[in-house]
PDB file of N, CA and C in Angstrom:
ATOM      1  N   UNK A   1      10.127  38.784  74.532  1.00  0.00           N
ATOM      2  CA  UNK A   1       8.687  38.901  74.444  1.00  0.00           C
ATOM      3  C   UNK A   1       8.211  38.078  73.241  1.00  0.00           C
ATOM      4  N   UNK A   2       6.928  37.598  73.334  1.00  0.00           N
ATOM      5  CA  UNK A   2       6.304  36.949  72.324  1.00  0.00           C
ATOM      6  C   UNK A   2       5.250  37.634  71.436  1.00  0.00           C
ATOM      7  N   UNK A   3       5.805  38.076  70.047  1.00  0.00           N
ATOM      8  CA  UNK A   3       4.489  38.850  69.659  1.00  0.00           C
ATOM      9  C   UNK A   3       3.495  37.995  68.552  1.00  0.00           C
ATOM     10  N   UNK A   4       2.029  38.615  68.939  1.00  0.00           N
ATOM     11  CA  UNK A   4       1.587  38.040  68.610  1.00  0.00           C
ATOM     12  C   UNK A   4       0.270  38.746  67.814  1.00  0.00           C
ATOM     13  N   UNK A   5       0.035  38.428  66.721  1.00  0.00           N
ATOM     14  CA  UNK A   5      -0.725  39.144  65.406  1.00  0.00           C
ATOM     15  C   UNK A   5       0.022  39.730  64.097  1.00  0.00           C
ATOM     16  N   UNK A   6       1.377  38.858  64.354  1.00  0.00           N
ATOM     17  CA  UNK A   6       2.244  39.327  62.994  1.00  0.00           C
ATOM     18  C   UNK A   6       1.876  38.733  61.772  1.00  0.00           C
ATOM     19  N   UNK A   7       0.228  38.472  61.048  1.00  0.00           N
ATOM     20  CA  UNK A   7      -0.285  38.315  60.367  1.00  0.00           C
ATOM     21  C   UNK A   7      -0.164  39.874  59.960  1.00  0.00           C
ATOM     22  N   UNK A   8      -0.978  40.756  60.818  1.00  0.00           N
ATOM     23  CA  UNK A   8      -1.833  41.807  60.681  1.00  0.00           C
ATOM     24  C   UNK A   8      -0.403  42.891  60.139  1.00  0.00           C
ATOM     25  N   UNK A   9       0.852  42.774  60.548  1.00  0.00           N
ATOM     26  CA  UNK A   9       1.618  43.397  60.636  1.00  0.00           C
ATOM     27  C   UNK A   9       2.177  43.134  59.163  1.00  0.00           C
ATOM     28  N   UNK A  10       2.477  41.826  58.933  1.00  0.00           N
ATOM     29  CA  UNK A  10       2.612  41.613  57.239  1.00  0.00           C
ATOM     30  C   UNK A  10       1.736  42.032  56.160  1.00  0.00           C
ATOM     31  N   UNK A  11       0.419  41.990  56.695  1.00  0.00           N
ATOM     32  CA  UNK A  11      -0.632  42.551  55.467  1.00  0.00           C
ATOM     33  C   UNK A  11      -0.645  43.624  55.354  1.00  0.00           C
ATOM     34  N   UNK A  12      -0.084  44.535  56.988  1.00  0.00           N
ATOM     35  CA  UNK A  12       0.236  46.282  56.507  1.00  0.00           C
ATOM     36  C   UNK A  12       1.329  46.418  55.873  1.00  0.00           C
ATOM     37  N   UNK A  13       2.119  45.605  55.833  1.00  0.00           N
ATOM     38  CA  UNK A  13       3.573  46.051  55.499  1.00  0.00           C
ATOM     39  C   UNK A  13       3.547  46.223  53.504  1.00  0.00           C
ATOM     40  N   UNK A  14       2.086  44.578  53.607  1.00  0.00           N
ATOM     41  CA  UNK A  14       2.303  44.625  51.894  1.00  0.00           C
ATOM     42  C   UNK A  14       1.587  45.624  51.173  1.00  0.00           C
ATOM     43  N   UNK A  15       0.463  46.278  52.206  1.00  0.00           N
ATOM     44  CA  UNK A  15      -0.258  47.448  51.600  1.00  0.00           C
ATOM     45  C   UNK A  15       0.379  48.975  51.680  1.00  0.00           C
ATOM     46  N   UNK A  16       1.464  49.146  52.638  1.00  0.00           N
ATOM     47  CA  UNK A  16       2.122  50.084  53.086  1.00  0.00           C
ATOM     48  C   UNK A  16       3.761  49.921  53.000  1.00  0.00           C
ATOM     49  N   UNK A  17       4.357  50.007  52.111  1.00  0.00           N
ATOM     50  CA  UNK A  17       5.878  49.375  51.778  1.00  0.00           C
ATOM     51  C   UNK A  17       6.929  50.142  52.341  1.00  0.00           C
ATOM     52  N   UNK A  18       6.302  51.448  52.517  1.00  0.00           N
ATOM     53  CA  UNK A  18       6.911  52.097  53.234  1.00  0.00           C
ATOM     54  C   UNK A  18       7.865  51.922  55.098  1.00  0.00           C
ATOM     55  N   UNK A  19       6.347  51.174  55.606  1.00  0.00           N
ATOM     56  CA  UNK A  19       6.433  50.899  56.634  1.00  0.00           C
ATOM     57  C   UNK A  19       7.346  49.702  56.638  1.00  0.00           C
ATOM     58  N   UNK A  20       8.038  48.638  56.121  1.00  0.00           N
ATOM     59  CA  UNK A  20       8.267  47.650  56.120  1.00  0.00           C
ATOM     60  C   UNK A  20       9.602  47.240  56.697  1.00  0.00           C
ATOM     61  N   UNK A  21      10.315  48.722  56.818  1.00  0.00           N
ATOM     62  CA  UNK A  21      11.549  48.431  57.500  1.00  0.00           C
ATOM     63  C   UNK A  21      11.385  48.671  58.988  1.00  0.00           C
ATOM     64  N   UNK A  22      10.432  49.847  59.034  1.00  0.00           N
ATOM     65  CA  UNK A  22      10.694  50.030  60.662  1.00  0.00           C
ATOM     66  C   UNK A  22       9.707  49.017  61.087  1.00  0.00           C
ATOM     67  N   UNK A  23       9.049  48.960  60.687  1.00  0.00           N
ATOM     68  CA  UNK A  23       8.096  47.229  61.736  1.00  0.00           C
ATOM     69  C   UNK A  23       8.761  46.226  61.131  1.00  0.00           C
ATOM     70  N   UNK A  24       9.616  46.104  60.665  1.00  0.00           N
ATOM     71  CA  UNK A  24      10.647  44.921  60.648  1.00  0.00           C
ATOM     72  C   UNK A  24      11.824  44.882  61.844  1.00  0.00           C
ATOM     73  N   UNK A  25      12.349  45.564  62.003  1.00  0.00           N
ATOM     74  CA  UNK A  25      13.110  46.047  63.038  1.00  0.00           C
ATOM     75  C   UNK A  25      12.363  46.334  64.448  1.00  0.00           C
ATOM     76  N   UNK A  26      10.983  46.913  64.611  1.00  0.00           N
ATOM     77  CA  UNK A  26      10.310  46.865  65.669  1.00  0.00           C
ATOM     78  C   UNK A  26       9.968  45.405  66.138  1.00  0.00           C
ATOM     79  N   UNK A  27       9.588  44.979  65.174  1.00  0.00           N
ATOM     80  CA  UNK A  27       9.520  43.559  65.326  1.00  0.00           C
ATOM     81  C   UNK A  27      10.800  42.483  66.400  1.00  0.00           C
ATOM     82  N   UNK A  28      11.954  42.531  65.402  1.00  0.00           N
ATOM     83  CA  UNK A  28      12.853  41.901  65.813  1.00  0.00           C
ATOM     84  C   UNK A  28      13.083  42.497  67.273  1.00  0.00           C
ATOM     85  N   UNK A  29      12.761  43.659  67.728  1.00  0.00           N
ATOM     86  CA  UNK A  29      13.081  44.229  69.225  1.00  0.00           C
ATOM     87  C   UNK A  29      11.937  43.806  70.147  1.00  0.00           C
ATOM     88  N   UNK A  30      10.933  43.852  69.722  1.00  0.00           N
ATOM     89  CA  UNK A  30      10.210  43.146  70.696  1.00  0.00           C
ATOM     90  C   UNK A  30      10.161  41.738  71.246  1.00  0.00           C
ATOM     91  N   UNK A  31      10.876  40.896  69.807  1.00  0.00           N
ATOM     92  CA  UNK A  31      10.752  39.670  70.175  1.00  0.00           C
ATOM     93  C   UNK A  31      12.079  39.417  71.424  1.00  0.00           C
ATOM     94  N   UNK A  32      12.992  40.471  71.058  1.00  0.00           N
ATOM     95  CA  UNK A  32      14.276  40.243  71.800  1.00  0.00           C
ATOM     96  C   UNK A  32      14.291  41.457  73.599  1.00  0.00           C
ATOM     97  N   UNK A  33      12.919  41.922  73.447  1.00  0.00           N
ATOM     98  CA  UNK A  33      13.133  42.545  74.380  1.00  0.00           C
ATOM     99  C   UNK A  33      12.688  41.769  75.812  1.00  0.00           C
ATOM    100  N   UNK A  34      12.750  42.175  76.849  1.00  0.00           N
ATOM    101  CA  UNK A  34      12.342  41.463  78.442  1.00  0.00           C
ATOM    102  C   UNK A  34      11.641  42.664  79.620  1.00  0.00           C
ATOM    103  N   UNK A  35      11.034  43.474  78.650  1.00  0.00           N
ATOM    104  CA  UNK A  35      10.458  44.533  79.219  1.00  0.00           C
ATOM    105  C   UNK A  35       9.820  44.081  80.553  1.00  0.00           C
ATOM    106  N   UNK A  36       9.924  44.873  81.537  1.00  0.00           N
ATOM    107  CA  UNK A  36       9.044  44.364  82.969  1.00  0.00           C
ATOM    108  C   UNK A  36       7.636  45.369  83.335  1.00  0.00           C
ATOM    109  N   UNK A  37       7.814  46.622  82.555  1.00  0.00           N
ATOM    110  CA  UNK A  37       7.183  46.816  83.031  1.00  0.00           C
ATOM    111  C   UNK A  37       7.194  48.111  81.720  1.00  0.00           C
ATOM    112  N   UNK A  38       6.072  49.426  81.845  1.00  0.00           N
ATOM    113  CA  UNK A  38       5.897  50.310  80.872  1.00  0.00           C
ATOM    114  C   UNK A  38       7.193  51.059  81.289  1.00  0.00           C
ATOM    115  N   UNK A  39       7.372  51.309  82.118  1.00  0.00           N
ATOM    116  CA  UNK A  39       8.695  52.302  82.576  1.00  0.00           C
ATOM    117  C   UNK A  39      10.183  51.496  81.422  1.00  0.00           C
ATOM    118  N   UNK A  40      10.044  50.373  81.305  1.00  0.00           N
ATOM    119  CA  UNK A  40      11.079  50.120  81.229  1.00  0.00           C
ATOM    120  C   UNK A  40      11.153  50.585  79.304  1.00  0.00           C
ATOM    121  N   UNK A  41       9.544  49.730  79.169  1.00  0.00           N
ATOM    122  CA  UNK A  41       9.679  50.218  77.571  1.00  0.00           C
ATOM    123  C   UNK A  41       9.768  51.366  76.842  1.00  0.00           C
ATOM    124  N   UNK A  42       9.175  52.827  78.164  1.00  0.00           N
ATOM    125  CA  UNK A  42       9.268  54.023  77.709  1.00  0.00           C
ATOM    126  C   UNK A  42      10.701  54.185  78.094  1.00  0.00           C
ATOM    127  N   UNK A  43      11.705  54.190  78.389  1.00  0.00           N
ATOM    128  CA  UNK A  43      12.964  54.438  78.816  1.00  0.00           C
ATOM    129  C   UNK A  43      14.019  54.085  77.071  1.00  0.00           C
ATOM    130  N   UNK A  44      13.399  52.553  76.538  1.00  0.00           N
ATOM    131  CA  UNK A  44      13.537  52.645  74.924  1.00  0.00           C
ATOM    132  C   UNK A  44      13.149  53.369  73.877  1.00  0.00           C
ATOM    133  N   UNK A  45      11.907  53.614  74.444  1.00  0.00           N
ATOM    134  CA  UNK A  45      10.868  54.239  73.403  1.00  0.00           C
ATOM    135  C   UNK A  45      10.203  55.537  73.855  1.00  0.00           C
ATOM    136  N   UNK A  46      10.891  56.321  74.276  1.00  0.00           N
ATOM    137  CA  UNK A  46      10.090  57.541  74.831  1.00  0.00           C
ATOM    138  C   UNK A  46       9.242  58.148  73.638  1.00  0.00           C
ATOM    139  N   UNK A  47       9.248  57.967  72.731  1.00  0.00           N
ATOM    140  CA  UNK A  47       8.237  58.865  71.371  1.00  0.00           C
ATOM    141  C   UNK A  47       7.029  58.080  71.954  1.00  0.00           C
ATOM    142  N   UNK A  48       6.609  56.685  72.365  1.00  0.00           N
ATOM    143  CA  UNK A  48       6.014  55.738  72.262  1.00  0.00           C
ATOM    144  C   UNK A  48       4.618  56.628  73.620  1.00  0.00           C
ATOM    145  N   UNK A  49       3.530  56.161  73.023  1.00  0.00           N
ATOM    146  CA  UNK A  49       2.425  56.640  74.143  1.00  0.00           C
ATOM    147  C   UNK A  49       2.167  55.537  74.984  1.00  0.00           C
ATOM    148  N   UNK A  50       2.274  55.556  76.122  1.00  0.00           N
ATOM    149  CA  UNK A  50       1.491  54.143  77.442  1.00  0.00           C
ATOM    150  C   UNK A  50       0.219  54.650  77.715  1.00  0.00           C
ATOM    151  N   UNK A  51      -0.811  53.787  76.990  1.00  0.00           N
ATOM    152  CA  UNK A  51      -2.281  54.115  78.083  1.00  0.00           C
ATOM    153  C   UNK A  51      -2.274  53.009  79.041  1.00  0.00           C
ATOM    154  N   UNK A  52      -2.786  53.348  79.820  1.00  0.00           N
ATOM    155  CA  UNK A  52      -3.041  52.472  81.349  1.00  0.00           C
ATOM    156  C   UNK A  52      -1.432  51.752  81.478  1.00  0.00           C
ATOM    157  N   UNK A  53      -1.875  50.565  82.135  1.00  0.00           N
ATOM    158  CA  UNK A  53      -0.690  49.995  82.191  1.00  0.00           C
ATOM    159  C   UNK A  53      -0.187  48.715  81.309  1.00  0.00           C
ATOM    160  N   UNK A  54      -1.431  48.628  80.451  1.00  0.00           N
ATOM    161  CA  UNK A  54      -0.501  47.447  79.219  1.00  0.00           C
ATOM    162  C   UNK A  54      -0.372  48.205  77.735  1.00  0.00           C
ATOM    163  N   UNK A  55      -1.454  48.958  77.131  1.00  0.00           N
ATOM    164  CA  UNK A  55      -1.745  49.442  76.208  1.00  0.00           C
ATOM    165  C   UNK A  55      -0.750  50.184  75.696  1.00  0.00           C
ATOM    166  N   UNK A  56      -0.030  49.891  74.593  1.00  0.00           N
ATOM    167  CA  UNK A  56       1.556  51.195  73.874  1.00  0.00           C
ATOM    168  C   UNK A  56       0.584  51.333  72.245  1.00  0.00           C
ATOM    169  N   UNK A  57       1.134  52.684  72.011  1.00  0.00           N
ATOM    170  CA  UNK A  57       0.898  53.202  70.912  1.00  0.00           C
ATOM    171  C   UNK A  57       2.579  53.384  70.108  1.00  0.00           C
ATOM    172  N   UNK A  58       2.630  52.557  69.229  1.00  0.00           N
ATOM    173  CA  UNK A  58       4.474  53.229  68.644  1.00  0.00           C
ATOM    174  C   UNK A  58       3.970  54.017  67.213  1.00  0.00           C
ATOM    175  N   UNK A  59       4.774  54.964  67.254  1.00  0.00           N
ATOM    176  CA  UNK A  59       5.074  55.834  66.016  1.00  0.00           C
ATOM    177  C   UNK A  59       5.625  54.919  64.837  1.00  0.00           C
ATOM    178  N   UNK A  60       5.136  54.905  63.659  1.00  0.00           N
ATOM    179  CA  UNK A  60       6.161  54.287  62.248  1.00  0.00           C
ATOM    180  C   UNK A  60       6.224  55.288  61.410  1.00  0.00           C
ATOM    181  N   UNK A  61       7.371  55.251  60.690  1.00  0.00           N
ATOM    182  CA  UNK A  61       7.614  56.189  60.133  1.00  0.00           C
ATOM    183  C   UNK A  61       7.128  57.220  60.344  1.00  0.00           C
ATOM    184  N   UNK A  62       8.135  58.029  61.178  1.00  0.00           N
ATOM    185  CA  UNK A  62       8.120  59.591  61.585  1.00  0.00           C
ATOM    186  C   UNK A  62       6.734  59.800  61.376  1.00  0.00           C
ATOM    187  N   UNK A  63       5.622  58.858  62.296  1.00  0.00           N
ATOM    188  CA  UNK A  63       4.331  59.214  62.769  1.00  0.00           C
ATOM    189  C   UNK A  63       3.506  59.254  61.821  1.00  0.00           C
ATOM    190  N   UNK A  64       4.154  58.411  60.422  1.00  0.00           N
ATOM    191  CA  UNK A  64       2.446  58.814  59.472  1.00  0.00           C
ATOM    192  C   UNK A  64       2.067  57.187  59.624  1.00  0.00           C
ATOM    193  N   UNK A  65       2.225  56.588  60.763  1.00  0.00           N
ATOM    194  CA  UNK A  65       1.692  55.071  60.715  1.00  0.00           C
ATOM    195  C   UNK A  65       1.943  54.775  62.425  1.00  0.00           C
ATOM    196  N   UNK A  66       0.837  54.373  62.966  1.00  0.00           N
ATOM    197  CA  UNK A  66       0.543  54.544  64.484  1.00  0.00           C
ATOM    198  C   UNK A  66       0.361  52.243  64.799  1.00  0.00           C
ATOM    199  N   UNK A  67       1.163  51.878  65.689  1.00  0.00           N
ATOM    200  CA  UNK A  67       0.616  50.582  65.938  1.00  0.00           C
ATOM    201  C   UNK A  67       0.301  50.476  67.207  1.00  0.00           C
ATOM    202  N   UNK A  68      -0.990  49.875  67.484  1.00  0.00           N
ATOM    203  CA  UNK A  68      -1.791  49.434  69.079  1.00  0.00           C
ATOM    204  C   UNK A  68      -1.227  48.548  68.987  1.00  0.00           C
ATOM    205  N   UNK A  69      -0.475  48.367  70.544  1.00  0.00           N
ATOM    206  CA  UNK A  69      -0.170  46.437  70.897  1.00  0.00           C
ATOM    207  C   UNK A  69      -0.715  46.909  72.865  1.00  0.00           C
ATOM    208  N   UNK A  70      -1.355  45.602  72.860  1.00  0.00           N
ATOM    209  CA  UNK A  70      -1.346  45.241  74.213  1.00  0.00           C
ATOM    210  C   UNK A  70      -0.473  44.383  74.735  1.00  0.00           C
ATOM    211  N   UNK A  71       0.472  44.673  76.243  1.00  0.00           N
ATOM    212  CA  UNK A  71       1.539  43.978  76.832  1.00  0.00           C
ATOM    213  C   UNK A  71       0.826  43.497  77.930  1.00  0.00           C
ATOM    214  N   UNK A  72       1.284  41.988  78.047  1.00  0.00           N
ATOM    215  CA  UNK A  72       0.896  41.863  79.089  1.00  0.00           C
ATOM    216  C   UNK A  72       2.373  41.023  79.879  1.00  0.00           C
ATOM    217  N   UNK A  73       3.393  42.024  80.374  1.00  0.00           N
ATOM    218  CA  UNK A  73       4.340  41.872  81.218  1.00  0.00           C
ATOM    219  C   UNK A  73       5.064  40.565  81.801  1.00  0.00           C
ATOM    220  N   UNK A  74       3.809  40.135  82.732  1.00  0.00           N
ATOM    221  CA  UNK A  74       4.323  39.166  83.746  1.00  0.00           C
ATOM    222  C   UNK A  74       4.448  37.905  82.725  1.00  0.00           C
ATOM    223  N   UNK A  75       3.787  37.424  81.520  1.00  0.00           N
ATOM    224  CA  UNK A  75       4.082  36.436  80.699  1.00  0.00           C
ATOM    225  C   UNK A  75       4.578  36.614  79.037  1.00  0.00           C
ATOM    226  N   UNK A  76       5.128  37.624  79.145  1.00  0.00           N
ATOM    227  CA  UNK A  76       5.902  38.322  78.312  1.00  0.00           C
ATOM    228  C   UNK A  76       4.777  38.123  76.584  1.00  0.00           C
ATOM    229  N   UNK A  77       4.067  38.391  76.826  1.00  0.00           N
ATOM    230  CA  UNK A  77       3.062  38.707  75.615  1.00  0.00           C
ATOM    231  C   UNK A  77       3.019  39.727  74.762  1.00  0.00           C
ATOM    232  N   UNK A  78       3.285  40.476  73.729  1.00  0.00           N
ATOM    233  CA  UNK A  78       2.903  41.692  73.123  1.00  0.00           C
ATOM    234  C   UNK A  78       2.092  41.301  71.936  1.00  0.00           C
ATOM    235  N   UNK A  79       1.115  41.631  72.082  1.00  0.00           N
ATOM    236  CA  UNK A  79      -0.466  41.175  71.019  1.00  0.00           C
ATOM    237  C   UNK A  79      -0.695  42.839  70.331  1.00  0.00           C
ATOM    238  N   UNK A  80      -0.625  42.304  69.021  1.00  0.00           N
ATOM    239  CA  UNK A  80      -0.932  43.393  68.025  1.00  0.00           C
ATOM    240  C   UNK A  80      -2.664  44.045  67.960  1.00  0.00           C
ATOM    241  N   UNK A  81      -2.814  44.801  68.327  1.00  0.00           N
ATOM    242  CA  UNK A  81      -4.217  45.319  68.447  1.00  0.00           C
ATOM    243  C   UNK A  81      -4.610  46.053  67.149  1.00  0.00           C
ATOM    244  N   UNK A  82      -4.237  47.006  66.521  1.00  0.00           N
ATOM    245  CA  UNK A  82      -4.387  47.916  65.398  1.00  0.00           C
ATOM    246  C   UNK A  82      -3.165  48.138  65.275  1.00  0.00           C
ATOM    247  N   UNK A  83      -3.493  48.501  63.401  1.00  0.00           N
ATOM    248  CA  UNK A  83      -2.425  49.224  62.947  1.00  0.00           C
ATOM    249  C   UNK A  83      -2.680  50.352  61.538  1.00  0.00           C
ATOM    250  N   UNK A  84      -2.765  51.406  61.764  1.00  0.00           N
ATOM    251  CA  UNK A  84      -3.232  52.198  61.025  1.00  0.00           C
ATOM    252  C   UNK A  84      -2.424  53.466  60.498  1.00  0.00           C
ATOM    253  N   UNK A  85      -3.027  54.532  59.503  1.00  0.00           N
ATOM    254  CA  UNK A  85      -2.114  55.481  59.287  1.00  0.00           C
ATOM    255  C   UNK A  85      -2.346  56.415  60.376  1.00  0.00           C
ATOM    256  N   UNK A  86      -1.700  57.633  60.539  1.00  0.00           N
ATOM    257  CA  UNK A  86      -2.331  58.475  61.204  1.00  0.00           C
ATOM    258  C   UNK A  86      -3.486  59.135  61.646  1.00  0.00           C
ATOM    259  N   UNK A  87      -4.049  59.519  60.549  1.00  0.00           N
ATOM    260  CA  UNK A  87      -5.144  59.725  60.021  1.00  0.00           C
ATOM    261  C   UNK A  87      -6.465  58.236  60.683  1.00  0.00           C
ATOM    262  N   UNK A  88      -6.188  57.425  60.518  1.00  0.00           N
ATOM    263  CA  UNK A  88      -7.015  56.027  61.203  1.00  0.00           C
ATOM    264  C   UNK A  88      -7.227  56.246  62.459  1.00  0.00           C
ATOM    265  N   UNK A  89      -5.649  56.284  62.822  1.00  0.00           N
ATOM    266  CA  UNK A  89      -5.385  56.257  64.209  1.00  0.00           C
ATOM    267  C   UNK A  89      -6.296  56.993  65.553  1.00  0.00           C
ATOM    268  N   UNK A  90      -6.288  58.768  64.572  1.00  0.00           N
ATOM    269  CA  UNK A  90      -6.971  59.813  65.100  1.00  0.00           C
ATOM    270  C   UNK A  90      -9.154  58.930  65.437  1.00  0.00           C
ATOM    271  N   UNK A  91      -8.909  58.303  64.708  1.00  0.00           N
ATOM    272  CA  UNK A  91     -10.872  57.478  64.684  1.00  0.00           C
ATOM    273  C   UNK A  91     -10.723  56.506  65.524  1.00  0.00           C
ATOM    274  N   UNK A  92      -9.746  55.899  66.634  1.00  0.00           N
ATOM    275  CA  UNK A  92      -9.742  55.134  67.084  1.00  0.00           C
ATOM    276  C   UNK A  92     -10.334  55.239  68.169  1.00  0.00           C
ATOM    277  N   UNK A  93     -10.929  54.198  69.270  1.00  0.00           N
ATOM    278  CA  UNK A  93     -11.250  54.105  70.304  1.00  0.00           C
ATOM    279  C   UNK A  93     -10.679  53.518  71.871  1.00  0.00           C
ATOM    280  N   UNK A  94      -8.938  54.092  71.985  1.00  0.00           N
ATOM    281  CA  UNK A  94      -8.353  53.544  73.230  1.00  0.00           C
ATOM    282  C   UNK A  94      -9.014  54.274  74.138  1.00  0.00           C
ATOM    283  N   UNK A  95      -9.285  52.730  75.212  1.00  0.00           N
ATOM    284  CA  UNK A  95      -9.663  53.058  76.460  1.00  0.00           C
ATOM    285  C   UNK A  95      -8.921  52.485  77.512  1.00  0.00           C
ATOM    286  N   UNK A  96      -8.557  52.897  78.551  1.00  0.00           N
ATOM    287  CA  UNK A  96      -7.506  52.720  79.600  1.00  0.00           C
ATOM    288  C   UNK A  96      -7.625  51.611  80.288  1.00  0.00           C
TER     289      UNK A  96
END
């Protein structure tokens, strides 16, 4: 997969240091993953929420840091949408 908004993902990482290993490692799996479809990514990631059929929510660090990415499958895209603490997360506006 190709991700894309790992600007947004470095500027959390430098404000949030915490986070920096597991979206480092999330990172490297997405780029190496060939997901086809949400089934396949929840089968990796069952903690992980699917809205509709592109939209994933992943947990960071044991859930006090939430990241939006939109997939879009058939051209192997994963685009960084938000990335917030928990607390953010809860003010957000996903729609299906």
């Amino acid at each position: 997969m190709i991700l894309i908004g790992k600007k947004l993902l470095y500027d959390y990482k430098k404000d949030y240091p915490d986070t920096k290993s597991d979206l480092d490692s999330l990172e490297a799996e997405i780029e190496n993953a060939e997901w086809k479809n949400p089934h396949e990514l929840k089968s990796r990631y069952p903690q992980a929420s699917i809205i509709g059929d592109r939209q994933v929510i992943f947990n960071i660090c044991r859930n006090k840091h939430r990241l939006w990415v939109e997939i879009t499958y058939n051209i192997k895209i994963v685009a960084t949408v938000k990335i917030g603490t928990h607390k953010e997360y809860d003010k957000w506006e996903i729609k299906k």
